[in-house]
C-alpha atoms as a PDB file:
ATOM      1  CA  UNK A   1     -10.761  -2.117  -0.804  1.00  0.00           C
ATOM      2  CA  UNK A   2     -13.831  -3.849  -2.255  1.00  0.00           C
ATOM      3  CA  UNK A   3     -16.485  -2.530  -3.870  1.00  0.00           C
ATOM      4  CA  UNK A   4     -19.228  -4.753  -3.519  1.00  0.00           C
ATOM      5  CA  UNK A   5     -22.304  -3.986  -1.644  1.00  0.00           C
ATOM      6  CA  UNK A   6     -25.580  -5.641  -0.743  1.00  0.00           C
ATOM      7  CA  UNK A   7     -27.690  -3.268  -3.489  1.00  0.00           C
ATOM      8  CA  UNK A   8     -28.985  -6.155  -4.878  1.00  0.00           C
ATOM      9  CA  UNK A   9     -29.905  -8.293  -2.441  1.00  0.00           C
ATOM     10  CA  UNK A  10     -31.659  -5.015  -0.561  1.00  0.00           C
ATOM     11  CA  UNK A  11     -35.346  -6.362  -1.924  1.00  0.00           C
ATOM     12  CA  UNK A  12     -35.396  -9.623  -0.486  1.00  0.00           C
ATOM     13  CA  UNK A  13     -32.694  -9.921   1.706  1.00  0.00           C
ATOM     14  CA  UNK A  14     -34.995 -10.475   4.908  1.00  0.00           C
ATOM     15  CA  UNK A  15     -37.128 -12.878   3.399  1.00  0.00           C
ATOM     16  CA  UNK A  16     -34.056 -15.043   2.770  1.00  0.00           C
ATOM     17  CA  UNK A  17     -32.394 -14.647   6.211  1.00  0.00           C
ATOM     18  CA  UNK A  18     -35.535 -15.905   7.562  1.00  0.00           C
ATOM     19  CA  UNK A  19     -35.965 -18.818   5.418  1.00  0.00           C
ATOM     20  CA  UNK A  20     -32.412 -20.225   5.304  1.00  0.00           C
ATOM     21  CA  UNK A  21     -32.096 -19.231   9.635  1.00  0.00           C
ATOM     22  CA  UNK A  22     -35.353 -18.658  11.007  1.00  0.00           C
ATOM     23  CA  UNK A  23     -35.437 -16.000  13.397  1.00  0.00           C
ATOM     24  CA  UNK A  24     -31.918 -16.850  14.598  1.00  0.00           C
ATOM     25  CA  UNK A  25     -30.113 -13.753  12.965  1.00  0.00           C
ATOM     26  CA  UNK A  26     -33.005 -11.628  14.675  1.00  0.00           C
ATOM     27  CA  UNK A  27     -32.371 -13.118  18.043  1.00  0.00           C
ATOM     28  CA  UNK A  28     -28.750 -13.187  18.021  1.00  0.00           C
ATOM     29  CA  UNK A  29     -28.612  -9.397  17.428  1.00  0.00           C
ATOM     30  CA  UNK A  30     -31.712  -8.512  19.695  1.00  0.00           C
ATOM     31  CA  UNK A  31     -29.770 -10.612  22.217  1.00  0.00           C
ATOM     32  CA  UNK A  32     -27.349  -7.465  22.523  1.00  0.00           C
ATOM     33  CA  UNK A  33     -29.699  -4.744  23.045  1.00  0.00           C
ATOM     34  CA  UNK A  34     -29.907  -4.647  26.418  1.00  0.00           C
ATOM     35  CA  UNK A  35     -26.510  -3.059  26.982  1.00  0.00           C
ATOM     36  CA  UNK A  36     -27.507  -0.351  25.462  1.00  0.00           C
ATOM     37  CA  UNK A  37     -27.821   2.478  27.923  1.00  0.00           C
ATOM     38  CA  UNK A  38     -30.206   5.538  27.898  1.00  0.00           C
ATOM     39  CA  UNK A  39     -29.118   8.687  26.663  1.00  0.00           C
ATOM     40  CA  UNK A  40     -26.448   6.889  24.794  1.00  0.00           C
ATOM     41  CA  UNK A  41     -24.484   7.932  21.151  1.00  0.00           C
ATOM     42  CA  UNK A  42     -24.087   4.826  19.540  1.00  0.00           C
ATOM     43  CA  UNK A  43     -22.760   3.748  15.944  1.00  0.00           C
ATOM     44  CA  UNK A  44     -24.324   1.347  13.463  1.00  0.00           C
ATOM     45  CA  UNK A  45     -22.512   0.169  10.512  1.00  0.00           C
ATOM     46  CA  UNK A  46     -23.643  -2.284   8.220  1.00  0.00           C
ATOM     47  CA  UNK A  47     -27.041  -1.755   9.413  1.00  0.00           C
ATOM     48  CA  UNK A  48     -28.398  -3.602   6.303  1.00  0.00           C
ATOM     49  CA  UNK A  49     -32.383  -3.019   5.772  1.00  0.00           C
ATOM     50  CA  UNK A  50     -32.752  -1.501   9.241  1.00  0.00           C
ATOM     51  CA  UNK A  51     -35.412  -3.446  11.200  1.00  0.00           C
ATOM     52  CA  UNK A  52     -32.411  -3.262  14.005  1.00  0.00           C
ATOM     53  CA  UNK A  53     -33.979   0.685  14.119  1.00  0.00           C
ATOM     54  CA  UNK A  54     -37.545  -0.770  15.137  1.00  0.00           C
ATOM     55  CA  UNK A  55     -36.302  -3.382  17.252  1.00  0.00           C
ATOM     56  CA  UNK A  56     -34.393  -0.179  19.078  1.00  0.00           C
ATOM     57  CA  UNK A  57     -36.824   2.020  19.417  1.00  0.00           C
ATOM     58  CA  UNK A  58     -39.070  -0.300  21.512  1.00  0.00           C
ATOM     59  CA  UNK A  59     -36.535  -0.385  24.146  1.00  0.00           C
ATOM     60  CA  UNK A  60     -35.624   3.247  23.919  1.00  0.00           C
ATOM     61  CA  UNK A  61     -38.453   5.285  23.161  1.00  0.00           C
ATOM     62  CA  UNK A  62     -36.482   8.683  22.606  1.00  0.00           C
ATOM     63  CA  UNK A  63     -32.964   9.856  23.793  1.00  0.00           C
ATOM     64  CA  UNK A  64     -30.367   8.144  21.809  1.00  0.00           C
ATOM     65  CA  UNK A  65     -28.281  10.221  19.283  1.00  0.00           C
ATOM     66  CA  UNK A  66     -27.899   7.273  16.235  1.00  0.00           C
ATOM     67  CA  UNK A  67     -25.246   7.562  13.274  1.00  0.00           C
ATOM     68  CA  UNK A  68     -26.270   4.895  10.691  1.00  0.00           C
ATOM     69  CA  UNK A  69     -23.284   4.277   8.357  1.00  0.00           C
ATOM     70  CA  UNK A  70     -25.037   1.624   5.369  1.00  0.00           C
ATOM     71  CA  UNK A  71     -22.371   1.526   1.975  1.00  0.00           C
ATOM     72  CA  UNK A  72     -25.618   0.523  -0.312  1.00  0.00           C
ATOM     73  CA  UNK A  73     -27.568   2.716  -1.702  1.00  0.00           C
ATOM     74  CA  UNK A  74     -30.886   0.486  -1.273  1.00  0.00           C
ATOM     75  CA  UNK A  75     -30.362  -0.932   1.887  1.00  0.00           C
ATOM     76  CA  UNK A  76     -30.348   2.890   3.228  1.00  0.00           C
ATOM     77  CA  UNK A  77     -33.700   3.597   1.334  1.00  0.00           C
ATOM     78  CA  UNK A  78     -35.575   0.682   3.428  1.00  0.00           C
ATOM     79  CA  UNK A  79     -33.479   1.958   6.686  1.00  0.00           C
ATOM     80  CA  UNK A  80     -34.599   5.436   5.992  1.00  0.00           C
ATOM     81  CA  UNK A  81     -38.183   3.646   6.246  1.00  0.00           C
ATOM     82  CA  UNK A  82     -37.878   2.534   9.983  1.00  0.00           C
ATOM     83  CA  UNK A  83     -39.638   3.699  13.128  1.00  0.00           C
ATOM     84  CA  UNK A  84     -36.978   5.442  14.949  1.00  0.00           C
ATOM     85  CA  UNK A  85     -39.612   6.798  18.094  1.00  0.00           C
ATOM     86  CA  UNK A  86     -38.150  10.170  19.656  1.00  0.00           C
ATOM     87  CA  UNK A  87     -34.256   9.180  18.467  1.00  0.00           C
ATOM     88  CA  UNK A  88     -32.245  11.344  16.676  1.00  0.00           C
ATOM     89  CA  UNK A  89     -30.827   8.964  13.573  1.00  0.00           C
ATOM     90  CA  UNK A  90     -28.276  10.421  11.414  1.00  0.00           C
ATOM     91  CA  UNK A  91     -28.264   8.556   8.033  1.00  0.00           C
ATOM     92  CA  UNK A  92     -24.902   8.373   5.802  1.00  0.00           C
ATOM     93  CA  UNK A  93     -24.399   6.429   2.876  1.00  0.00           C
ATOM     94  CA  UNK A  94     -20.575   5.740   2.473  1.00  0.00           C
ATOM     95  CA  UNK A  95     -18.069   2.902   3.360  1.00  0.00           C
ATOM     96  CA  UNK A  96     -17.418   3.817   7.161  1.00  0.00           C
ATOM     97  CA  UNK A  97     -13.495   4.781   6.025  1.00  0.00           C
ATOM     98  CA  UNK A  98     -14.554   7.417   4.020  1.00  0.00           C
ATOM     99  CA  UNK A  99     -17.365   8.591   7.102  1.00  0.00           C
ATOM    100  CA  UNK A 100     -15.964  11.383   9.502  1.00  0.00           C
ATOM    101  CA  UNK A 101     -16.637  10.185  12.746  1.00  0.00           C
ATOM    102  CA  UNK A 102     -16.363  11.622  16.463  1.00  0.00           C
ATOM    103  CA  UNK A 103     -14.054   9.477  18.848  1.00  0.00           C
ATOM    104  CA  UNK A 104     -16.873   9.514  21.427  1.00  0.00           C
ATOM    105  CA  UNK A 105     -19.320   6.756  20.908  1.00  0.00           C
ATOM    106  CA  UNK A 106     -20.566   4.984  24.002  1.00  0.00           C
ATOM    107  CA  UNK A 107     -21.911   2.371  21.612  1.00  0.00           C
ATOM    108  CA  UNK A 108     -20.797   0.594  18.451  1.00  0.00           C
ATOM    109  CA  UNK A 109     -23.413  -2.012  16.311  1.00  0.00           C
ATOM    110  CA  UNK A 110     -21.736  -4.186  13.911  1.00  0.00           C
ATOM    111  CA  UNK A 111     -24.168  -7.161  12.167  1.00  0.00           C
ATOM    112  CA  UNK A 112     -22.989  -9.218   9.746  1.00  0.00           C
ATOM    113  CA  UNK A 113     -20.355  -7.065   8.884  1.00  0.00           C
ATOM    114  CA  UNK A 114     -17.130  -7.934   9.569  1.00  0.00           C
ATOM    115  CA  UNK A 115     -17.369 -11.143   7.484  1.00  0.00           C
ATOM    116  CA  UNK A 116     -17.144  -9.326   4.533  1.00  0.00           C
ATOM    117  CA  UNK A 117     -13.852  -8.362   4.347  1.00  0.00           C
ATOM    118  CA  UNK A 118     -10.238 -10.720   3.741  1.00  0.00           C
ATOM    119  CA  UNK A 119      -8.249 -10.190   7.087  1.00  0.00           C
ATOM    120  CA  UNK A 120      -6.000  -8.165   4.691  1.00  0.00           C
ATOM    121  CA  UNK A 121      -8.708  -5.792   4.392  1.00  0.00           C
ATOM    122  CA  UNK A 122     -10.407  -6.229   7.718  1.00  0.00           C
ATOM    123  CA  UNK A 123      -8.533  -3.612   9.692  1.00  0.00           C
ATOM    124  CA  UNK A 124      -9.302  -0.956   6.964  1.00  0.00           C
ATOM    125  CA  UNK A 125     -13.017  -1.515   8.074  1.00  0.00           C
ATOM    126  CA  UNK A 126     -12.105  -2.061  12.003  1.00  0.00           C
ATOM    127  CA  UNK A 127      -9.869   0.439  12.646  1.00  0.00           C
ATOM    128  CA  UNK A 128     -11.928   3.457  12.209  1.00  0.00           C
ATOM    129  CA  UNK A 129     -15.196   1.882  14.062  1.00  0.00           C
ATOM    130  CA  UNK A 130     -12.643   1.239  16.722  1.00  0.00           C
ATOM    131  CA  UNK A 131     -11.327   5.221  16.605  1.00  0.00           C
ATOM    132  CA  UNK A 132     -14.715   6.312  16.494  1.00  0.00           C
ATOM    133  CA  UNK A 133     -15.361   4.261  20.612  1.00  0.00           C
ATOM    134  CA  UNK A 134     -14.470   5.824  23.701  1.00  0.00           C
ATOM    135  CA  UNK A 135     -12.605   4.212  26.073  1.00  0.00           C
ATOM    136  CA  UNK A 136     -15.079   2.104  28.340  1.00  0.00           C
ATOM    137  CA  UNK A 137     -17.505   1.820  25.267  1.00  0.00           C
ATOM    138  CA  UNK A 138     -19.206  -1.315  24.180  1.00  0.00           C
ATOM    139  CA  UNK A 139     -18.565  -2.690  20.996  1.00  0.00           C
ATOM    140  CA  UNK A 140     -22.070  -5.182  20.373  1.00  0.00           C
ATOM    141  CA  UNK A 141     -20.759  -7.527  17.678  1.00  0.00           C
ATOM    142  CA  UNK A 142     -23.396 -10.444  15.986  1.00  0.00           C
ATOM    143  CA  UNK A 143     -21.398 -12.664  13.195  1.00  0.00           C
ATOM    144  CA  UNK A 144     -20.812 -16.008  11.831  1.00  0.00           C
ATOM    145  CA  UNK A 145     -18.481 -18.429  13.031  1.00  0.00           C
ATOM    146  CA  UNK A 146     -16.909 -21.913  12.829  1.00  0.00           C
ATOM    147  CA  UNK A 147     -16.948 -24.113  15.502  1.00  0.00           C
ATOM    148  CA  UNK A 148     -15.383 -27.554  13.950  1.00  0.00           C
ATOM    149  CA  UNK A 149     -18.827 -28.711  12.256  1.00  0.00           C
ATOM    150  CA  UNK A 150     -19.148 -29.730   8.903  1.00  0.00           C
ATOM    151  CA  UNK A 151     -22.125 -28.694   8.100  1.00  0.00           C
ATOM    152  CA  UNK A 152     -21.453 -24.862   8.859  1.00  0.00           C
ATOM    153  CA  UNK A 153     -18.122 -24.700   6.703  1.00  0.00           C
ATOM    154  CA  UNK A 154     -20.589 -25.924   3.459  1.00  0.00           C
ATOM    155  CA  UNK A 155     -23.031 -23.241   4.207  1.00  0.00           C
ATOM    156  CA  UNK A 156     -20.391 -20.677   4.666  1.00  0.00           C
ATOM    157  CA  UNK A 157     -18.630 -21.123   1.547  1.00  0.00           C
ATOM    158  CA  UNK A 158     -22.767 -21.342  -0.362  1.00  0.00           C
ATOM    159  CA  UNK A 159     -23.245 -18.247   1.499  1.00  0.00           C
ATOM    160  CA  UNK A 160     -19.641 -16.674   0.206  1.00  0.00           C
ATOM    161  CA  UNK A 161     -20.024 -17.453  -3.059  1.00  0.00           C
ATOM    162  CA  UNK A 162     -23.828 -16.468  -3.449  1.00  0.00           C
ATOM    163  CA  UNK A 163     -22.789 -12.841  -2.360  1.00  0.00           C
ATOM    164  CA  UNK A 164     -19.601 -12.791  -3.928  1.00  0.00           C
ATOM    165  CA  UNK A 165     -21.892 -13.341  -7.486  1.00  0.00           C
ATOM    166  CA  UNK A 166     -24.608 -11.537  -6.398  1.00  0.00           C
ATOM    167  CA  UNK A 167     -23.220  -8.499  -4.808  1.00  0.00           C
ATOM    168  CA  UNK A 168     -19.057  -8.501  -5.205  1.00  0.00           C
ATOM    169  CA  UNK A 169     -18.355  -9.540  -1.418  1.00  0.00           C
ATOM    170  CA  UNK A 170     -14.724  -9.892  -1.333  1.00  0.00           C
ATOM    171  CA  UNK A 171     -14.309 -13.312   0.950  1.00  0.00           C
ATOM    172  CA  UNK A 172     -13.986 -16.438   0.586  1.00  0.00           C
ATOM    173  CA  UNK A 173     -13.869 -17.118   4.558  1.00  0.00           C
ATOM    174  CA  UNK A 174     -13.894 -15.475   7.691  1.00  0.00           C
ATOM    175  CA  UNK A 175     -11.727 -13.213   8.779  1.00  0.00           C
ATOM    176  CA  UNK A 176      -9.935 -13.233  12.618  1.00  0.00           C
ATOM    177  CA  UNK A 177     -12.051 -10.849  13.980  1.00  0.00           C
ATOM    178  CA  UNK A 178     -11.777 -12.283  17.242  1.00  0.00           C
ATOM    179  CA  UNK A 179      -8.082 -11.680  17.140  1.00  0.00           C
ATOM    180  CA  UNK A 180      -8.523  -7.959  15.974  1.00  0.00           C
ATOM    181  CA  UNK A 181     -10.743  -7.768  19.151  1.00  0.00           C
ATOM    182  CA  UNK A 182      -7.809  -9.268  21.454  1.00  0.00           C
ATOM    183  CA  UNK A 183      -4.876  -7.289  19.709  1.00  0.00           C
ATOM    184  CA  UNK A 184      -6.930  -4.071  20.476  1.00  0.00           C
ATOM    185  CA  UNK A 185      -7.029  -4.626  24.480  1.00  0.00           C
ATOM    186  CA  UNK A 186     -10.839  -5.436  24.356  1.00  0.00           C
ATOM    187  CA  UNK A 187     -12.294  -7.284  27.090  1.00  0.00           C
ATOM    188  CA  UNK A 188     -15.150 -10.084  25.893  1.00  0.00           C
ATOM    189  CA  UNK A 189     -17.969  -9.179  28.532  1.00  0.00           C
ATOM    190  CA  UNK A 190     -20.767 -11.528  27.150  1.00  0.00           C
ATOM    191  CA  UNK A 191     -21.524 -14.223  24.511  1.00  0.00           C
ATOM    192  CA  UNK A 192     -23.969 -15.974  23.029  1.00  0.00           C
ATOM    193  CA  UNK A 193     -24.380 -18.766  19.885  1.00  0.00           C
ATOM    194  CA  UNK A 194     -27.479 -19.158  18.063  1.00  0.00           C
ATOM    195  CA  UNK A 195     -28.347 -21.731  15.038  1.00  0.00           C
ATOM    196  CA  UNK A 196     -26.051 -24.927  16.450  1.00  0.00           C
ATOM    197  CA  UNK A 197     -23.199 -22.022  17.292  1.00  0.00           C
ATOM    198  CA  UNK A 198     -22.905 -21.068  13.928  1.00  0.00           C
ATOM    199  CA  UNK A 199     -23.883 -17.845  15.228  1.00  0.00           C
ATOM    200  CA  UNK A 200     -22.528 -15.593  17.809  1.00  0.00           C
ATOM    201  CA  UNK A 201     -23.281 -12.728  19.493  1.00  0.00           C
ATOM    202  CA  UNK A 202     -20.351 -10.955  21.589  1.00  0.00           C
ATOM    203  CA  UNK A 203     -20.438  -8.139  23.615  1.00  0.00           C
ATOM    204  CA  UNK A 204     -16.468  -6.021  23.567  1.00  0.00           C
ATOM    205  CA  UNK A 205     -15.540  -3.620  26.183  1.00  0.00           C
ATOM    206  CA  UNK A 206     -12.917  -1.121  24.911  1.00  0.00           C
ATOM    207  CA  UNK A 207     -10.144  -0.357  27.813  1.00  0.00           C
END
């Protein structure tokens, strides 16, 4: 399993998002908010610098119970930072195979995460996420994705290798995490590109 992490990218990380995409990356993941139901345990890995936590707790004031699984050590710090309102957020710092989850989430967050990983490693990441949702939970999924134009394969493979320098990511393209999705029995239930489709937001229902 790699052992790269975003550590040093955890400073300006936003700042860069926002210049290379705009506000695209923000949208596409605020997109999938909404199916987030009160009262609901949900599961965020790969939260990153956890402004998702803000953009949460405007919706739901209080009443979500929040397990925040972030492998680097100074994207947690900033996450740790967040306004959570009147939700209980449980912060753990560890690569989500080593985390010991319950099987009962209602709700499973996963930005800019899959991506990381080689489809040889992908289901090392994927399976537990998938353990830890219950049957008729929603899996809210925001990646990157090729769609047949040029221009998004070059800034893939810019992307790639910038974070493969900078912070030990382990691919060199994207991994068939649609296909995990299908070969698990999910159900797509809503979709949405952003940024000339190189971005999509999907929502999964596990059966």
């Amino acid at each position: 399993m790699a052992k790269g992490n975003y550590d040093n990218a955890a400073s300006f990380y936003d700042k860069l998002s926002r210049l290379v995409f705009g506000n695209n990356l923000v949208k596409a993941q605020v997109y999938l908010l909404k199916h987030i139901p009160a009262n609901a345990k949900v599961l965020i890995v790969g939260g990153g610098t956890g402004w998702i936590l803000d953009e949460i707790s405007r919706i739901h004031l209080s009443g979500l119970d929040i397990t925040y699984v972030e492998v680097s050590a100074n994207m947690m710090a900033l996450s740790q930072k967040r306004n959570i309102g009147g939700n209980v957020v449980h912060f753990t710092n560890l690569p989500i195979q080593e985390v010991d989850l319950a099987d009962d989430f209602d709700i499973v967050i996963t930005p800019f995460l899959l991506d990381n990983f080689t489809d040889e490693n992908l289901p090392l990441v994927f399976n537990p996420i998938h353990n830890a949702l219950r049957s008729g939970g929603l899996w809210l999924y925001t990646d990157f994705q090729l769609t047949g134009k040029l221009w998004q394969g070059i800034m893939l493979k810019s992307m790639l290798l910038f974070f493969k320098l900078l912070c030990g990511v382990e691919s060199w393209r994207l991994p068939d995490a649609k296909g995990m999705f299908a070969r698990h029995g999910y159900s797509a239930e809503d979709e949405k590109s952003f940024f000339g489709e190189f971005v999509v937001s999907g929502v999964y229902l596990k059966k």
